[in-house]
C-alpha atoms as a PDB file:
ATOM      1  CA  UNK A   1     -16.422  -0.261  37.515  1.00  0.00           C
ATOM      2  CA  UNK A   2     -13.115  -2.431  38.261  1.00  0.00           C
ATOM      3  CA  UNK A   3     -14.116  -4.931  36.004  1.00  0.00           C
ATOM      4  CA  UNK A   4     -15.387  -2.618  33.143  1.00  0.00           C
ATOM      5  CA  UNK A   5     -11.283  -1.058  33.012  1.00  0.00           C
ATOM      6  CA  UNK A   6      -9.885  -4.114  33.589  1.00  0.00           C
ATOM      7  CA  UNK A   7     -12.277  -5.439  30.470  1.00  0.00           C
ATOM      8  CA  UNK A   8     -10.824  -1.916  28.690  1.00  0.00           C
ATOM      9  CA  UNK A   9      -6.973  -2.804  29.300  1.00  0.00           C
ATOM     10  CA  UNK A  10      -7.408  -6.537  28.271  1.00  0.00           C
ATOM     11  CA  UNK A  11      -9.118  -5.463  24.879  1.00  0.00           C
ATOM     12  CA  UNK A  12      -6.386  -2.858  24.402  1.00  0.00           C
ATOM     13  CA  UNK A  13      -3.328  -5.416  25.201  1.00  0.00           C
ATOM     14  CA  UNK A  14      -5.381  -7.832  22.853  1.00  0.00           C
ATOM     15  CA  UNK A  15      -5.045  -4.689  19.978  1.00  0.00           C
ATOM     16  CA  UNK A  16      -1.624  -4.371  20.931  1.00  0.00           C
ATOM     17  CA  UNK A  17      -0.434  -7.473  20.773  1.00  0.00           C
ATOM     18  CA  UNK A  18      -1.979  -8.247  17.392  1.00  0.00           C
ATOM     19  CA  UNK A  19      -0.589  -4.413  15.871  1.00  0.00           C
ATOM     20  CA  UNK A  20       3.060  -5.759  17.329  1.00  0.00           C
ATOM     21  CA  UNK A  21       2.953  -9.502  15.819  1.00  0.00           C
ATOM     22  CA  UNK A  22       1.519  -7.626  12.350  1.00  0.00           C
ATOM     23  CA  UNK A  23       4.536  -4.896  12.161  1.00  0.00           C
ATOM     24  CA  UNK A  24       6.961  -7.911  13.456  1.00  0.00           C
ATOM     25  CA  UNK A  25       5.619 -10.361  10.446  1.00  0.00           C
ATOM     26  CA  UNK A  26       5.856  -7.738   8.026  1.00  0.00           C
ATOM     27  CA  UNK A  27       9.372  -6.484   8.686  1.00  0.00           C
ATOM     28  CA  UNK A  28      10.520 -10.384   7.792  1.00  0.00           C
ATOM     29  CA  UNK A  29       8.409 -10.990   5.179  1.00  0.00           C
ATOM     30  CA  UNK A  30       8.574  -7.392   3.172  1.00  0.00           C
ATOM     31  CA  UNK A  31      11.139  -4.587   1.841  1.00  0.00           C
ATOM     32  CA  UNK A  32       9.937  -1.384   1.774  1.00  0.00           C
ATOM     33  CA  UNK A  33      11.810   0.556  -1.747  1.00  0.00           C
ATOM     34  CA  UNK A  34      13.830   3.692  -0.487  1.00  0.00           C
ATOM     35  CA  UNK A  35      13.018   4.907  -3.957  1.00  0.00           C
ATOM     36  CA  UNK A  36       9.486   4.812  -4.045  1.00  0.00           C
ATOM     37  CA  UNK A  37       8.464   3.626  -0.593  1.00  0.00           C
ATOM     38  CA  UNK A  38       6.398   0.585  -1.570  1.00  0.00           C
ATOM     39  CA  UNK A  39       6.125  -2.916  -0.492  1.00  0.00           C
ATOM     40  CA  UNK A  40       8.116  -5.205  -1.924  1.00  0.00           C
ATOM     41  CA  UNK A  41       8.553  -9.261  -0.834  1.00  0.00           C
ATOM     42  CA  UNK A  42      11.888 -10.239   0.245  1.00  0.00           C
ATOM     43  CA  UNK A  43      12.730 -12.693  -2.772  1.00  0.00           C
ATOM     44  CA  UNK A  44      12.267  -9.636  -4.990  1.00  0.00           C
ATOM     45  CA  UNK A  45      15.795  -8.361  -6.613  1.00  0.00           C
ATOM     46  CA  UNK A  46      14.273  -5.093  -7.979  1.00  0.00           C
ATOM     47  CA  UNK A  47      11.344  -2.641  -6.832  1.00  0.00           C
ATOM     48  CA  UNK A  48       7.974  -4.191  -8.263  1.00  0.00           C
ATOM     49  CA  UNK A  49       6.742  -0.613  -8.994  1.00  0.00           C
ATOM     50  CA  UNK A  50       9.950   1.629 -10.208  1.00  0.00           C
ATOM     51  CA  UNK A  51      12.334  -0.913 -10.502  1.00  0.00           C
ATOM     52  CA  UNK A  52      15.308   0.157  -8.274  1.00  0.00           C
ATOM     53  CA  UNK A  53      17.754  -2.490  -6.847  1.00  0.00           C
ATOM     54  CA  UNK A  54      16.584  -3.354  -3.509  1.00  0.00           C
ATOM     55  CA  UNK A  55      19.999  -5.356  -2.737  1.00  0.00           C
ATOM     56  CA  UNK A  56      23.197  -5.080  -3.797  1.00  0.00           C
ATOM     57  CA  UNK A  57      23.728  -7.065  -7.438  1.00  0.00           C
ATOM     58  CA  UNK A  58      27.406  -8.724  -6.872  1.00  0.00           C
ATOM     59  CA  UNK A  59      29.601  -8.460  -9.866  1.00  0.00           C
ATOM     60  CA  UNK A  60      31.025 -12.181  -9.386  1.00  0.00           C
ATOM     61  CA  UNK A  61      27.675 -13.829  -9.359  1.00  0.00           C
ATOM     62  CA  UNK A  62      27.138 -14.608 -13.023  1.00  0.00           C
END
C-alpha cells in the first residue's frame, strides 16, 4: 500500500514538474496578444493573427 502512494506522488511530481518547466519555457519563448489572445514568438513586432503592436514602436528608431 506504502509503496503504491508513494509510486502515486512520484508520478504526480514527475507531471508537475514537466507542466512547470512547459509554462516556464513558454513564458520566455512566447507573447500572448492582449488584442486577440494568441501566441505570438518573442522576435515578432506585430500580432501574427490581427496585427496589433505587441511592443512599443520607438519614434527615434528609423
Amino acid at each position: 500500500m506504502a509503496a503504491t502512494i508513494l509510486s502515486i506522488l512520484l508520478v504526480v511530481a514527475i507531471l508537475g514538474g514537466c507542466a512547470l518547466l512547459t509554462q516556464l519555457f513558454a513564458r520566455v519563448m512566447y507573447r500572448r496578444c492582449p488584442e486577440c489572445g494568441i501566441l505570438n514568438a518573442r522576435r515578432r513586432v506585430r500580432c501574427r493573427q490581427c496585427g496589433f503592436p505587441l511592443v512599443e514602436e520607438h519614434a527615434d528608431s528609423g
